[in-house]
Structure formats: C-alpha cells, structure tokens
C-alpha atoms as a PDB file:
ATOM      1  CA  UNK A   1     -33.790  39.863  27.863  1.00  0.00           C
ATOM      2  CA  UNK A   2     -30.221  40.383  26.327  1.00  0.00           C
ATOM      3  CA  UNK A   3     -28.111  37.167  26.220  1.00  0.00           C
ATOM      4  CA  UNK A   4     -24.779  37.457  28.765  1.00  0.00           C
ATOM      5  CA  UNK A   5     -22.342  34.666  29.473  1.00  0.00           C
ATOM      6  CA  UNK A   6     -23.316  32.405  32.554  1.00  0.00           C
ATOM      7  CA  UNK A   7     -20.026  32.003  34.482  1.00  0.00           C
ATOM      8  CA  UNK A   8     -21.472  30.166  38.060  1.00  0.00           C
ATOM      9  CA  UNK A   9     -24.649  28.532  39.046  1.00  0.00           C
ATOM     10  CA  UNK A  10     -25.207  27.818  42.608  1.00  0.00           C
ATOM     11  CA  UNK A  11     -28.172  26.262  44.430  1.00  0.00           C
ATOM     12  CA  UNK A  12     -29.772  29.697  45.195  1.00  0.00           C
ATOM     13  CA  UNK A  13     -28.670  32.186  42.756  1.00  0.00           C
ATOM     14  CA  UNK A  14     -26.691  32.523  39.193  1.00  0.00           C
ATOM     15  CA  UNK A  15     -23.949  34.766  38.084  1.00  0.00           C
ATOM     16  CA  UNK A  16     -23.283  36.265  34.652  1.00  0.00           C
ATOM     17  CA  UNK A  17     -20.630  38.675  33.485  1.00  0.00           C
ATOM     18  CA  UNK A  18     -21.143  42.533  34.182  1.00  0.00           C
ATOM     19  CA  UNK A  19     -22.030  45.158  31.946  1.00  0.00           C
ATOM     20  CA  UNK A  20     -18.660  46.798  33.101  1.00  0.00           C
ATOM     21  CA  UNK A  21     -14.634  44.934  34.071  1.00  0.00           C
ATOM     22  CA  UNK A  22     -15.298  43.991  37.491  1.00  0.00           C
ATOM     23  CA  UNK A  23     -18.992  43.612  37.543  1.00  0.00           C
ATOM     24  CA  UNK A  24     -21.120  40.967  37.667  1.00  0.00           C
ATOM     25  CA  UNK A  25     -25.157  40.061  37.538  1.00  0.00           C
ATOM     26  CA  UNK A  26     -26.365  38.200  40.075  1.00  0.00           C
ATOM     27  CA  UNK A  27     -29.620  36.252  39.631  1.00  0.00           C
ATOM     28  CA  UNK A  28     -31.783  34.736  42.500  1.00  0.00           C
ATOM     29  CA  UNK A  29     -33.239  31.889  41.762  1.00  0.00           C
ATOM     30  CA  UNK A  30     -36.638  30.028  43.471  1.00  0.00           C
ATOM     31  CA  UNK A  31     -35.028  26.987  43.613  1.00  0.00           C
ATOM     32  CA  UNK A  32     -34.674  25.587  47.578  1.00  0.00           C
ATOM     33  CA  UNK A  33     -31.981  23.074  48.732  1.00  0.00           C
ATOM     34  CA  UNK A  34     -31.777  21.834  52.370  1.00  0.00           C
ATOM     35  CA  UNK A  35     -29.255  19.359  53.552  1.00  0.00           C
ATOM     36  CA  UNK A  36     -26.609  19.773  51.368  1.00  0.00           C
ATOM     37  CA  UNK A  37     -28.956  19.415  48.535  1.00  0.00           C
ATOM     38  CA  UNK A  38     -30.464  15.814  49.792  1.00  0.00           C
ATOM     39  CA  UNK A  39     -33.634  18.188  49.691  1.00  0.00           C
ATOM     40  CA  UNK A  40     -34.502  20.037  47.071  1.00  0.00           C
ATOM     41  CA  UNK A  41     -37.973  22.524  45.854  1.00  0.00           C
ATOM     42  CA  UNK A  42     -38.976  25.437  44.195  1.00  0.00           C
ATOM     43  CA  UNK A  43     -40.480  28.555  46.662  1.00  0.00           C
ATOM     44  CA  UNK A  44     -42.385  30.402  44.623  1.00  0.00           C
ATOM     45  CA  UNK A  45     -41.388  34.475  44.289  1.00  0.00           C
ATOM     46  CA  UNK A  46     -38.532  33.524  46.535  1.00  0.00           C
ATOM     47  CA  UNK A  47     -36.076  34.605  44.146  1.00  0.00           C
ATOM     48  CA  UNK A  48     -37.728  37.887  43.966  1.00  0.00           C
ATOM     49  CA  UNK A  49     -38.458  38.784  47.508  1.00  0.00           C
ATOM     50  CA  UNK A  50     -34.438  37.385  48.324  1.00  0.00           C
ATOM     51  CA  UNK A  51     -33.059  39.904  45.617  1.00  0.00           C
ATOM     52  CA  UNK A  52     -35.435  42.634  47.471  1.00  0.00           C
ATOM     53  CA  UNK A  53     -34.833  42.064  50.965  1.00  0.00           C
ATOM     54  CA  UNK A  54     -31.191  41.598  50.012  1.00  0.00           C
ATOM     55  CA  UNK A  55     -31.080  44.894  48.008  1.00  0.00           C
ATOM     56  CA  UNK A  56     -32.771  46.489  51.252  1.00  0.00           C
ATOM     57  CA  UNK A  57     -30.310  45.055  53.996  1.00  0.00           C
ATOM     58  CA  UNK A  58     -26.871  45.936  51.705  1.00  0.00           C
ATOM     59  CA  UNK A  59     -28.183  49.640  51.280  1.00  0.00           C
ATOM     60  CA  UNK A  60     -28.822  49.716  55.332  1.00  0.00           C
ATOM     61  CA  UNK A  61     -25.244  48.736  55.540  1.00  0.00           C
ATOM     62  CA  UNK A  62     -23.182  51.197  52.929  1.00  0.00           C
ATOM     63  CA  UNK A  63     -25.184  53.687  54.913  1.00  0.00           C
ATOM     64  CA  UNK A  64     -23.410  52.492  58.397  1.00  0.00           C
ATOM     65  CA  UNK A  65     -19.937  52.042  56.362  1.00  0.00           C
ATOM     66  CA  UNK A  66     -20.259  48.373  55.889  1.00  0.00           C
ATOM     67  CA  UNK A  67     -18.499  47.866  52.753  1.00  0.00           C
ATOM     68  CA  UNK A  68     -19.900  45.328  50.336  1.00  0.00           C
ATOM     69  CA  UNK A  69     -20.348  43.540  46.848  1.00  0.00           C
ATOM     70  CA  UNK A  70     -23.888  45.479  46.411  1.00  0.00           C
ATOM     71  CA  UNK A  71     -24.112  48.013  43.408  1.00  0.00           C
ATOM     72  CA  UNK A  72     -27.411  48.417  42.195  1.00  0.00           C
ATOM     73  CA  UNK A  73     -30.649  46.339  41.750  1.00  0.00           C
ATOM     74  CA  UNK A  74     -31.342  45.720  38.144  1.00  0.00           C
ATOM     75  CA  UNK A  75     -34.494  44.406  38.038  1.00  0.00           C
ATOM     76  CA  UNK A  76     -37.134  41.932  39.972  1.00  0.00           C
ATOM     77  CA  UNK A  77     -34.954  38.958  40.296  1.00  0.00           C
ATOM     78  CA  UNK A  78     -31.108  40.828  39.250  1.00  0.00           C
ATOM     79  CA  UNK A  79     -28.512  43.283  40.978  1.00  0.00           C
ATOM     80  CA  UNK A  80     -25.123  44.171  40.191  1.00  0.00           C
ATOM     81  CA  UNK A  81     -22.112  43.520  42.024  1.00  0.00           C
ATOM     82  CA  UNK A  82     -18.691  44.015  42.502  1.00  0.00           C
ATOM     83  CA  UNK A  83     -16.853  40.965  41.195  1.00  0.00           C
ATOM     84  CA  UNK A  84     -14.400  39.478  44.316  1.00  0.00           C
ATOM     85  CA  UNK A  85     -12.129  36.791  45.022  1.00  0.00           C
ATOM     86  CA  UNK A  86     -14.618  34.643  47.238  1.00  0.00           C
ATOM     87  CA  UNK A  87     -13.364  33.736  50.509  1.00  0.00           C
ATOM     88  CA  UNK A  88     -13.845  29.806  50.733  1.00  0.00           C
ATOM     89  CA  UNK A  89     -15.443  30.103  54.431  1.00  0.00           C
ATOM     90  CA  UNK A  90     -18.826  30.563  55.336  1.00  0.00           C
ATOM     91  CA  UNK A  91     -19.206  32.944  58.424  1.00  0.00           C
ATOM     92  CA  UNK A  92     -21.862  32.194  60.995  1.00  0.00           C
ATOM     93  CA  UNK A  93     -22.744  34.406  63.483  1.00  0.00           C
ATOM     94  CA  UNK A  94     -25.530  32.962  66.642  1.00  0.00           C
ATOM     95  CA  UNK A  95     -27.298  34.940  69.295  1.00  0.00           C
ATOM     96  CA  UNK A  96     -29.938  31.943  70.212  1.00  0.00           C
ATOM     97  CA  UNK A  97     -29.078  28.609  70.290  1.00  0.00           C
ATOM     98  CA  UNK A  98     -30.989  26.869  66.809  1.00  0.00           C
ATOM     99  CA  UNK A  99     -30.237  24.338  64.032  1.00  0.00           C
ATOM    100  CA  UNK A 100     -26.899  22.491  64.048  1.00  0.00           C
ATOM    101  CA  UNK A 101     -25.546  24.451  67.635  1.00  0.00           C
ATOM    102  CA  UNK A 102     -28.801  23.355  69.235  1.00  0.00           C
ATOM    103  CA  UNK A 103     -28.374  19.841  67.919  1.00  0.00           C
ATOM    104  CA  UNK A 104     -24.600  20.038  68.625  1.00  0.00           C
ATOM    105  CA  UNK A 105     -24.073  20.951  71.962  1.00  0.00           C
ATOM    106  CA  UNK A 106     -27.382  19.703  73.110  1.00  0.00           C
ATOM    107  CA  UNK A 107     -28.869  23.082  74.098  1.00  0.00           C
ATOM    108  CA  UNK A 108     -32.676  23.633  73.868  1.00  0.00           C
ATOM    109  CA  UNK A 109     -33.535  25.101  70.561  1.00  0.00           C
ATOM    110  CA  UNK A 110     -34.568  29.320  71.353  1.00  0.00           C
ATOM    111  CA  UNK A 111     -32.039  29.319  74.370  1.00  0.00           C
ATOM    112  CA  UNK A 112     -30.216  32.887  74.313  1.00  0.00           C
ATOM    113  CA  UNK A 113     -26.693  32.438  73.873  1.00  0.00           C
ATOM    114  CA  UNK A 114     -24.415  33.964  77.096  1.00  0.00           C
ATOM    115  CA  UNK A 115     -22.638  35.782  74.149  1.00  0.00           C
ATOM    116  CA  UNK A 116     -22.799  36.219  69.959  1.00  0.00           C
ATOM    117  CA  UNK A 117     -20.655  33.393  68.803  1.00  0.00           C
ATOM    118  CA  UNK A 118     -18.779  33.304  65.891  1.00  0.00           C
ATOM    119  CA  UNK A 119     -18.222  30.014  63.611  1.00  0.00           C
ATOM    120  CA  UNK A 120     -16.349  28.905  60.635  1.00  0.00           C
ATOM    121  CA  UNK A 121     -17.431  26.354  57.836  1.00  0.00           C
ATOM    122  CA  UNK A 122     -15.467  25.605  54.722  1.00  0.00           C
ATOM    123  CA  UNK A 123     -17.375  26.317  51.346  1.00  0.00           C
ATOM    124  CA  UNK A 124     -17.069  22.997  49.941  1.00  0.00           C
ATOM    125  CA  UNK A 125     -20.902  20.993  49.084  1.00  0.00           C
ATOM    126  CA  UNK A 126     -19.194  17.589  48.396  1.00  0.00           C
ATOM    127  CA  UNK A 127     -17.725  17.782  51.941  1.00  0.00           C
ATOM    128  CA  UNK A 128     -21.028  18.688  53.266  1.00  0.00           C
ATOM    129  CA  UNK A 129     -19.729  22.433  54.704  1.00  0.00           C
ATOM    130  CA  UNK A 130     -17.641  21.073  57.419  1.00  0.00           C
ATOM    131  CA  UNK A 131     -17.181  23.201  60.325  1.00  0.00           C
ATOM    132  CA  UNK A 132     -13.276  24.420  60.896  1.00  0.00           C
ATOM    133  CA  UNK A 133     -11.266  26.758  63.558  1.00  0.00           C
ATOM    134  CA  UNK A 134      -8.890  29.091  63.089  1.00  0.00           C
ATOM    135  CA  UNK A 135      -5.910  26.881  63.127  1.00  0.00           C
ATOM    136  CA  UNK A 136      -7.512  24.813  60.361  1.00  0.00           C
ATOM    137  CA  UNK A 137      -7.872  28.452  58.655  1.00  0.00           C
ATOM    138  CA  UNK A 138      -4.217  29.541  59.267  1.00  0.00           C
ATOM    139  CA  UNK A 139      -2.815  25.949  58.324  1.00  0.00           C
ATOM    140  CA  UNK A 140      -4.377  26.065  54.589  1.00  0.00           C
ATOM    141  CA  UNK A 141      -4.073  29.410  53.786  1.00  0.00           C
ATOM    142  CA  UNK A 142      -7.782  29.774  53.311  1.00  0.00           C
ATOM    143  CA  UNK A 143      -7.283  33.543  55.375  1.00  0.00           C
ATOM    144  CA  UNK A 144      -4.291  35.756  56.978  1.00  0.00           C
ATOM    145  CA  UNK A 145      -5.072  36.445  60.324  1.00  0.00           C
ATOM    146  CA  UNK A 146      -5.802  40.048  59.209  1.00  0.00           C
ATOM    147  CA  UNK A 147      -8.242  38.689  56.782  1.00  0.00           C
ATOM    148  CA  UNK A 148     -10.079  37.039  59.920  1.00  0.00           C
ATOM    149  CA  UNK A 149      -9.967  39.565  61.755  1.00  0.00           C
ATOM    150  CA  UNK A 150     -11.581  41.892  59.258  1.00  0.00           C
ATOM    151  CA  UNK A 151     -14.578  39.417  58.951  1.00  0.00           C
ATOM    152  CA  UNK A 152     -15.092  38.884  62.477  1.00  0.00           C
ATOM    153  CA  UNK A 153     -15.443  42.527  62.947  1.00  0.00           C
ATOM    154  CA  UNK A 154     -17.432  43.161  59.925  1.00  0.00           C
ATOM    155  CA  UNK A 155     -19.619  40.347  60.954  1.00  0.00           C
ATOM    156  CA  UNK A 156     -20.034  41.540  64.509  1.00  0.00           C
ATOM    157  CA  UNK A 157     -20.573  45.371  63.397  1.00  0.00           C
ATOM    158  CA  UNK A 158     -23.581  43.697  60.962  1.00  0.00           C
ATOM    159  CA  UNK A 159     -25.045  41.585  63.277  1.00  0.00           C
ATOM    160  CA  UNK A 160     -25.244  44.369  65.794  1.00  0.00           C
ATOM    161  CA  UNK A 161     -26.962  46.457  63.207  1.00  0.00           C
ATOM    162  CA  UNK A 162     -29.266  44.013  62.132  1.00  0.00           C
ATOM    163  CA  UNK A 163     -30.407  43.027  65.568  1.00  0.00           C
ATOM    164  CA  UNK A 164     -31.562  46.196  66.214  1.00  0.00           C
ATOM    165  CA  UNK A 165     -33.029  46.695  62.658  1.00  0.00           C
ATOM    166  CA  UNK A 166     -35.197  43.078  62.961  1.00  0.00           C
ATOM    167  CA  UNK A 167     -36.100  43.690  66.542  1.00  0.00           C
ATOM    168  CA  UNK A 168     -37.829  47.180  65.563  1.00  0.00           C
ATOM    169  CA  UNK A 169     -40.004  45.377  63.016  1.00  0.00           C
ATOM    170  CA  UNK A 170     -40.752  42.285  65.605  1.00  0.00           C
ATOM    171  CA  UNK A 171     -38.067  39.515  64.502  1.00  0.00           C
ATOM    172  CA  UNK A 172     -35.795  37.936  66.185  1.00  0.00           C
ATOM    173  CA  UNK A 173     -32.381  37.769  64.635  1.00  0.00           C
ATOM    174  CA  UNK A 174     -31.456  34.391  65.261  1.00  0.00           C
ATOM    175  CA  UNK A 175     -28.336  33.649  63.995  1.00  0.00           C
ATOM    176  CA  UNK A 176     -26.953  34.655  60.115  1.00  0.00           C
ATOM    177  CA  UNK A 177     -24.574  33.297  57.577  1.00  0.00           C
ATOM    178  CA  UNK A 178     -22.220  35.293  55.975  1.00  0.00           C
ATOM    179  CA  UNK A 179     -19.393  35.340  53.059  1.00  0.00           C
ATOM    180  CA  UNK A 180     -16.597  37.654  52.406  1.00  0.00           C
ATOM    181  CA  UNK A 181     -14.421  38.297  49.009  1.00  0.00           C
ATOM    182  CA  UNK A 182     -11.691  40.313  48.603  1.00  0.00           C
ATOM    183  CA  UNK A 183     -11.382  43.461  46.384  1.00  0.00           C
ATOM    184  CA  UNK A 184      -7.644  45.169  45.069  1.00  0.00           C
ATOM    185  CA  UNK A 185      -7.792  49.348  44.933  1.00  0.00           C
ATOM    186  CA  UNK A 186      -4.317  49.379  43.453  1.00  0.00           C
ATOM    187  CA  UNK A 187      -1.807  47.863  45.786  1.00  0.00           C
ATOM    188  CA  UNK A 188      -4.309  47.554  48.630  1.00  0.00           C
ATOM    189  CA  UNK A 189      -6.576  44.791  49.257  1.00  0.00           C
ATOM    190  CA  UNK A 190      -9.896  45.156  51.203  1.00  0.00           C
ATOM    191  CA  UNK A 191     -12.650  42.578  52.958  1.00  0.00           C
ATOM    192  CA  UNK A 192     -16.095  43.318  51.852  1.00  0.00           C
ATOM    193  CA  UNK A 193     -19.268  41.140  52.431  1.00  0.00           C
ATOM    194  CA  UNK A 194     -20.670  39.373  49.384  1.00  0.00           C
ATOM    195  CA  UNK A 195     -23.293  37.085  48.628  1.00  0.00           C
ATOM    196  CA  UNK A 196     -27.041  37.799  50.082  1.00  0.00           C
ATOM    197  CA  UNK A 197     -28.759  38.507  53.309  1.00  0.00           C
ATOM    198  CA  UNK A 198     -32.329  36.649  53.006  1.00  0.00           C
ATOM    199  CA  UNK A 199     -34.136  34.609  55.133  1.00  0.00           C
ATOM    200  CA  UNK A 200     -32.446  31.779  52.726  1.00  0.00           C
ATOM    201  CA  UNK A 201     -29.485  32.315  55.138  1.00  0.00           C
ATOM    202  CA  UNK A 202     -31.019  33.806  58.357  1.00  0.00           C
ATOM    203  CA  UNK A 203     -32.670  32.255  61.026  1.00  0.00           C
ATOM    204  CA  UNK A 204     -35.762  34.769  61.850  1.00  0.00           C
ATOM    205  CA  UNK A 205     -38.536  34.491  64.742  1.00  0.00           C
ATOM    206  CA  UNK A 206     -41.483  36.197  65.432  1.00  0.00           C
ATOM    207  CA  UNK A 207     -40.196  38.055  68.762  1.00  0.00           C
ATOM    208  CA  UNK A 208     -43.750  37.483  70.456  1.00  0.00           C
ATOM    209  CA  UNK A 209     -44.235  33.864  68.616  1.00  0.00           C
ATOM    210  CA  UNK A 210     -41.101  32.265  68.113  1.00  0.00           C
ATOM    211  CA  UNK A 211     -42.727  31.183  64.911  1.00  0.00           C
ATOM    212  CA  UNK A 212     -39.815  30.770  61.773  1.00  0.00           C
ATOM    213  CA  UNK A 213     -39.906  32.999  59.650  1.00  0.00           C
ATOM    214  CA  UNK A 214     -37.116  31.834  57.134  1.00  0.00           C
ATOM    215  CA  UNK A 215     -35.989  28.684  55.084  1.00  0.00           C
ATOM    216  CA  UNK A 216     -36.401  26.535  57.954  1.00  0.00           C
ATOM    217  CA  UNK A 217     -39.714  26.201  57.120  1.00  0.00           C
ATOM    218  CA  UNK A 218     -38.804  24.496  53.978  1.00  0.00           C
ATOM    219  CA  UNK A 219     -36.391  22.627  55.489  1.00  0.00           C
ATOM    220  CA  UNK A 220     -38.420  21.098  58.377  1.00  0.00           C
ATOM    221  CA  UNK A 221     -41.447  21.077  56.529  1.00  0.00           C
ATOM    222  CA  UNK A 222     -43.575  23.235  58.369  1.00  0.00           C
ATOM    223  CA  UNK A 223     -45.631  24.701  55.306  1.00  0.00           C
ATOM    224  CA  UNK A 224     -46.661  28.427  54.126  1.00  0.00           C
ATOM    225  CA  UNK A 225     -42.513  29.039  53.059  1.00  0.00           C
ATOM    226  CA  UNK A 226     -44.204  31.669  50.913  1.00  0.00           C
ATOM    227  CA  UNK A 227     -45.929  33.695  53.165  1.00  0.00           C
ATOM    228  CA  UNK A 228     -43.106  33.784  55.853  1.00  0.00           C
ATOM    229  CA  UNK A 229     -40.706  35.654  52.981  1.00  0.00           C
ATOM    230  CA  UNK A 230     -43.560  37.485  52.515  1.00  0.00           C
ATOM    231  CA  UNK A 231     -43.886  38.742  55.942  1.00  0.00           C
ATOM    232  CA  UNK A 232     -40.577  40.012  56.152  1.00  0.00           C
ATOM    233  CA  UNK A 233     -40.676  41.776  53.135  1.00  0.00           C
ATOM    234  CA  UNK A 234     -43.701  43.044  54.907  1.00  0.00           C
ATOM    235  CA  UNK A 235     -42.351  44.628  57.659  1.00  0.00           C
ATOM    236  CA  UNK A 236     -38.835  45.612  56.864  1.00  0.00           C
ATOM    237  CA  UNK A 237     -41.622  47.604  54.122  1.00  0.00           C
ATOM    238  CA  UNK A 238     -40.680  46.105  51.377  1.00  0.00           C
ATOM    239  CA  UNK A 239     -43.313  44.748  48.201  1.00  0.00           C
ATOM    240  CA  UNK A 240     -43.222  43.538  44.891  1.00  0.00           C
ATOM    241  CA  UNK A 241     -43.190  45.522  42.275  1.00  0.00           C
ATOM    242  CA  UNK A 242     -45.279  42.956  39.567  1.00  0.00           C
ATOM    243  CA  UNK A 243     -46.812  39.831  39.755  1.00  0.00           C
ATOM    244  CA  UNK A 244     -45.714  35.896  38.508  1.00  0.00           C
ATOM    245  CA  UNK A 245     -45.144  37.555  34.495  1.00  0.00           C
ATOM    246  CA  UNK A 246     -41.614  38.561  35.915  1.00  0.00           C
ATOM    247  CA  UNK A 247     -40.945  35.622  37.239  1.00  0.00           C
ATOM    248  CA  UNK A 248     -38.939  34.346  33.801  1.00  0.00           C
ATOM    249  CA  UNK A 249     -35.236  33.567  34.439  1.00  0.00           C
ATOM    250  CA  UNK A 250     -32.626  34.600  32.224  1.00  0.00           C
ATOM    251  CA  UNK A 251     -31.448  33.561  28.925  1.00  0.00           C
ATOM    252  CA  UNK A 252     -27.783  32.322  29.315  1.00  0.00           C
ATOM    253  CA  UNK A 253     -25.232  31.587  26.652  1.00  0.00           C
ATOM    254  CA  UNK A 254     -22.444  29.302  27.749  1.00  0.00           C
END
C-alpha cells in the first residue's frame, strides 16, 4: 500500500493527503467509541461496510443536487474527498424522539416527533459535544447566518430524501448527524456536507420491529453490532466485495 502523510486521526476514521491539491483520503476505521470515548471497541468489518454504505448514500445525493465532500471510493476501507474548511458544529436532525432528546425532555424513547427538529452541538471531545443555539453560533463566529441557513436546508432536503430512501427498504430513519465544510470556487464560497452517513451516526429501526439497527447497539450493549451493519448494507443492496484479508489499515508516515 503506498506510504501518504497522515494529517488527522479521529475516533472513527483517518485522513491522509490526496493524490491531487485539494484532495484528501479518508480511511474508516473499526474502531467504536461511545460516550465521548469513556467506551471504546473494535466492530469488526465496520470500517468497510461504513465506507460502503457511505459511498452509497453520497452518490444518492449528487444525484438529487446535494453537494458534498464525496469523490470516489478507492478501495474497501478508502474514498476520496474534497478537502474543506470543517465547520466546528455537528448538525442533528430528529424525526422520533431517541437517545439524548428522549432522555432530555423526558419523552418516551420511539415517540414521533410533532415536527423534524433541528439541533446544534459544538465539535469539541474535551467539552463532551455540548449542545449550543444559534445565538451561541452567531456570538463566536462559528457560522454567518447564511452559513446556517445553508445547512439547515441542506440538512432538511437530506433528511427528506433519506426518509423516503430507508423507509422503502424497511428502516426507520430515526434521527442523523451531520457536518458541513466549506469549499472556495474563486471568490465564492459554498456549504457542502462532509464527513460520513453510516449507521455510526444514524439512528436506524426496523419499521415493523423497532429493533436498532445502528451503533446503539454497541453503545447500549445489546450484542450482534455486526450483523445490524450488515443488514443495512443488505437492503440498501449493498455487499462486500472480499473477505477479513482486506481488512489491513494503512501504512502512514508522519
């Protein structure tokens, strides 16, 4: 595998320098946190089914003019992307009541929300992810209001596609996390989506069962993580190409 410079490791994936200026490689990892890394595993494959399903999603939304870091897949575990200037929020978008909003507000866990909701945390793992408004937004510079308003429609427009594309296949989109970067074409600067969109950062449900179908299963413990990334690679018709052999990570040079 040809030696590259390692520029970020997160807990889910890795990122090297492109091939090209303005390119990166972005490698998912099987590596599992949950609580702000007080947990902490290895899932199996996960690395390769993420980099699939997420490969598979991104395509479905250049094709509905949802612009986004995507490029190409590269191999089992690599694609490359458009390098960005990460935005340093973490976009969540909820259409049932789960996790942290269940625990939150009270509400029973599976409730249908009266209406998508939209939230804000601010990318920052020593600080634990800490949910913010717009005001705390507009106050540090962290977006313009144009910025936010780009994401908030680009989120809305993709979870509105991706309902519909779960619910054919029997899931139940639950609620999503999303991240944003911005690009320069000459003078003009654009929001795209970057990142992934995996059942690492998706909440998905068997429509009939309810039953999780995402890292929630890690995180709570309730066994066969494997085989629940492996279902939805399943039915969005998606397999591995190869067995464990191309499981080997990447040789790095720092």
């Amino acid at each position: 595998m040809a030696r590259r410079r390692q520029l970020y490791e997160g807990k889910a994936k890795v990122l090297f320098e492109g091939p090209e200026p303005g390119t990166l490689v972005q490698y998912f990892k099987d590596d599992a946190t949950a609580g702000n890394g007080a947990k902490s595993g290895v899932i199996t494959g996960k690395g390769v089914l993420n980099n699939r399903i997420s490969e598979y999603l991104m395509l479905k939304l250049h094709e509905i003019n949802i612009p986004t870091h995507f490029l190409r897949r590269l191999n089992m575990r690599e694609q490359l992307i458009r390098e960005v200037e990460i935005i340093p929020l973490e976009v969540v978008v909820r259409n049932v009541a789960a996790g942290s909003l269940a625990k939150r507000l009270g509400i029973p866990e599976g409730t249908r929300l009266p209406r998508t909701i939209i939230e804000y945390y601010y990318k920052n793992d020593a600080l634990g992810d800490p949910m913010v408004s717009e005001e705390h937004i507009a106050a540090f510079d962290w977006a313009a209001p144009q910025d936010l308003d780009d994401m908030n429609t680009l989120a809305l427009r993709t979870n509105d596609f991706l309902m519909g594309l779960f619910t054919a296949v029997g899931i139940t989109l639950v609620d999503f996390k999303l991240e944003f970067g911005r690009i320069w074409e000459g003078e003009e600067m654009h929001i795209i989506l970057a990142d992934e969109i995996s059942p690492d950062n998706c909440r998905l449900w068997d429509t009939k069962t309810n039953e999780k179908m995402d890292k929630d299963r890690f995180r709570r413990d309730l066994g066969r993580v494997e085989e629940a990334y492996q279902e939805v690679a399943r039915r969005l018709g998606i397999l591995p190409e190869a067995g464990n052999g191309d499981y080997k990570g990447p040789e790095a040079v720092q």
